[in-house]
C-alpha atoms as a PDB file:
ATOM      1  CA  UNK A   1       0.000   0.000   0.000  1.00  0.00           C
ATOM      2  CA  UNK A   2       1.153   3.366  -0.683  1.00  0.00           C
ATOM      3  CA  UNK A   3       0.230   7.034  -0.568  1.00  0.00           C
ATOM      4  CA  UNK A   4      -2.098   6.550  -4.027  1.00  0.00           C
ATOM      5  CA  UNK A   5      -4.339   4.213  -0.972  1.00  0.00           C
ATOM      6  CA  UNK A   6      -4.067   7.179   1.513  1.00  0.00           C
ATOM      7  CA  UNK A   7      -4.946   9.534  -0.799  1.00  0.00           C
ATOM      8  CA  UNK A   8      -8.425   7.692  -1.776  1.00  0.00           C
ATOM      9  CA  UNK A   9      -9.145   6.761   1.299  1.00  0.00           C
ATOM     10  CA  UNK A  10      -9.190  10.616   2.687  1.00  0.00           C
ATOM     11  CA  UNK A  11     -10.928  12.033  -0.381  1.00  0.00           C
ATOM     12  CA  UNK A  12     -13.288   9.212   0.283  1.00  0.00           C
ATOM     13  CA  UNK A  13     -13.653   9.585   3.597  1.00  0.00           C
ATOM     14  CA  UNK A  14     -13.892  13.917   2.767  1.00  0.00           C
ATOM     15  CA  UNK A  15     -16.748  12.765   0.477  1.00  0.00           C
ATOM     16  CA  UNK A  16     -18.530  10.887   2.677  1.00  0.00           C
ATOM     17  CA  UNK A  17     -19.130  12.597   6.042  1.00  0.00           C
ATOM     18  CA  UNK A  18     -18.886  16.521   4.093  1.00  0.00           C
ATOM     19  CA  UNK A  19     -15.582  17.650   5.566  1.00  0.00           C
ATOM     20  CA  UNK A  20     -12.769  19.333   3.921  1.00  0.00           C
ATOM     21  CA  UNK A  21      -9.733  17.221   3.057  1.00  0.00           C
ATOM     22  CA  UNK A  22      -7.310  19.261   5.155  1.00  0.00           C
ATOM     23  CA  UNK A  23     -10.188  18.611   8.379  1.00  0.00           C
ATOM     24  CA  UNK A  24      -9.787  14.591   7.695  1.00  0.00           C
ATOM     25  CA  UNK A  25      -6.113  15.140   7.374  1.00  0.00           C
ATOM     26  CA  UNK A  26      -5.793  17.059  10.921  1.00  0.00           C
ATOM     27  CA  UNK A  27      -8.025  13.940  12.459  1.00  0.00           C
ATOM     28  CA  UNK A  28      -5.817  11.331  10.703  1.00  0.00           C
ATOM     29  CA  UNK A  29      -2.312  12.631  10.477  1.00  0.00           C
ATOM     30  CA  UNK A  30      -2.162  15.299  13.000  1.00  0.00           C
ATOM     31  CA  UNK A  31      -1.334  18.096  10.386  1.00  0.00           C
ATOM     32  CA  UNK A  32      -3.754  19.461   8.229  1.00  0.00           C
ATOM     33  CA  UNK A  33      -1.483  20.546   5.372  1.00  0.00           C
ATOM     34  CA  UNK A  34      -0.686  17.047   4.859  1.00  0.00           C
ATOM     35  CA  UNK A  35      -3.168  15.311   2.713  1.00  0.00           C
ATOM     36  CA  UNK A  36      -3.566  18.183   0.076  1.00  0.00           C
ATOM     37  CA  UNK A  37       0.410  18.347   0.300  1.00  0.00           C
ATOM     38  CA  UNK A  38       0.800  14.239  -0.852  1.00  0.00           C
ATOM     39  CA  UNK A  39      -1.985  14.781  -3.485  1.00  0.00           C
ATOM     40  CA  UNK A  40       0.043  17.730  -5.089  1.00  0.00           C
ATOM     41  CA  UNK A  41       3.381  15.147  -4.884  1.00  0.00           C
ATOM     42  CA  UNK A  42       5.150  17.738  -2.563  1.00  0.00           C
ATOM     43  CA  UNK A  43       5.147  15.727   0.531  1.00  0.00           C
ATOM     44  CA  UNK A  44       5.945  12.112   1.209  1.00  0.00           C
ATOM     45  CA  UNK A  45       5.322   9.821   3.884  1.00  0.00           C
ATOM     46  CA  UNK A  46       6.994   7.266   6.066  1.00  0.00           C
ATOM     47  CA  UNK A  47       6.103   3.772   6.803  1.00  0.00           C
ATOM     48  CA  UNK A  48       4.861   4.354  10.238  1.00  0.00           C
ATOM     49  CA  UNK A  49       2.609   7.448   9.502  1.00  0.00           C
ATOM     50  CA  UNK A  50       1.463   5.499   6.628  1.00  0.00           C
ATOM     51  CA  UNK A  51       0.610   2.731   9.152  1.00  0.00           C
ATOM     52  CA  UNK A  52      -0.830   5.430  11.326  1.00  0.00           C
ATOM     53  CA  UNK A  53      -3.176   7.001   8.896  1.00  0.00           C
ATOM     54  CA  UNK A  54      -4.409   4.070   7.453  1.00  0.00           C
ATOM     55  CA  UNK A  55      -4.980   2.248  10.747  1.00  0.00           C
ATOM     56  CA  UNK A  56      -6.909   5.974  11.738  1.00  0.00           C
ATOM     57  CA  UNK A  57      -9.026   5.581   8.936  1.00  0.00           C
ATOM     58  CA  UNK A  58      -9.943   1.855   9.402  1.00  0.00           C
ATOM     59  CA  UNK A  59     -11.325   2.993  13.295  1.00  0.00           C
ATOM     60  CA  UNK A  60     -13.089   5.744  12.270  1.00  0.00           C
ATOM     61  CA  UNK A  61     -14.358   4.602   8.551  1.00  0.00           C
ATOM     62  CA  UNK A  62     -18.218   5.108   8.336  1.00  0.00           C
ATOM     63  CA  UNK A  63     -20.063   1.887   8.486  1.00  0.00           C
ATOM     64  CA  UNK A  64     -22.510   3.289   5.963  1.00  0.00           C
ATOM     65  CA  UNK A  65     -19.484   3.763   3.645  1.00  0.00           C
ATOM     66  CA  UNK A  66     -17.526   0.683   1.903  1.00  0.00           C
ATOM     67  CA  UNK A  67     -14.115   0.509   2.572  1.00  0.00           C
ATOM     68  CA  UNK A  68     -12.488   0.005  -0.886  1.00  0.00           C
ATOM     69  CA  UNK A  69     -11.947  -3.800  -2.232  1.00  0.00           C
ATOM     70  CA  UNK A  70      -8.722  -2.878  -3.820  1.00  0.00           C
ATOM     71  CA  UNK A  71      -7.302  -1.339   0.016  1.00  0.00           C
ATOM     72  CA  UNK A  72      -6.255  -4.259   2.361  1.00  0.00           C
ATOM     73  CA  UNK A  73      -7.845  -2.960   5.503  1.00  0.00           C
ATOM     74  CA  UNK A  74      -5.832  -3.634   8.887  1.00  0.00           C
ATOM     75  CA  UNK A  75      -7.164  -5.780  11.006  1.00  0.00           C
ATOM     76  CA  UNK A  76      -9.691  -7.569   8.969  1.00  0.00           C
ATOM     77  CA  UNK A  77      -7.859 -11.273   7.738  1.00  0.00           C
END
């Protein structure tokens, strides 16, 4: 998984509940610059905070929303 996954998963997430991108980014990465900033290709990410964010979104993911097929989700087997 890389930061393509993180990227659909916030806009997805932004869709969903109505909340700016750089709102979803302050819940799930602690900066709300960051999001917009790997979308435009001028920021990167780690391992960890990749880790991070994607485990943030799979705790907080609607359940009225589908978490994408192609997205392995953590902790589902």
């Amino acid at each position: 998984m890389g930061t393509d996954a993180v990227i659909r998963l916030g806009e997805l997430y932004a869709a969903h509940t109505g909340l700016k991108i750089s709102t979803v980014s302050s819940y799930a990465a602690n900066d709300g610059k960051w999001l917009t900033a790997l979308q435009r290709g001028s920021s990167g990410c780690t391992v960890r905070r990749l880790a991070n964010v994607v485990g943030w979104f799979a705790d907080n993911w609607p359940a009225d929303l589908a978490w994408p097929s192609d997205i392995p989700r953590p902790g589902t087997p």
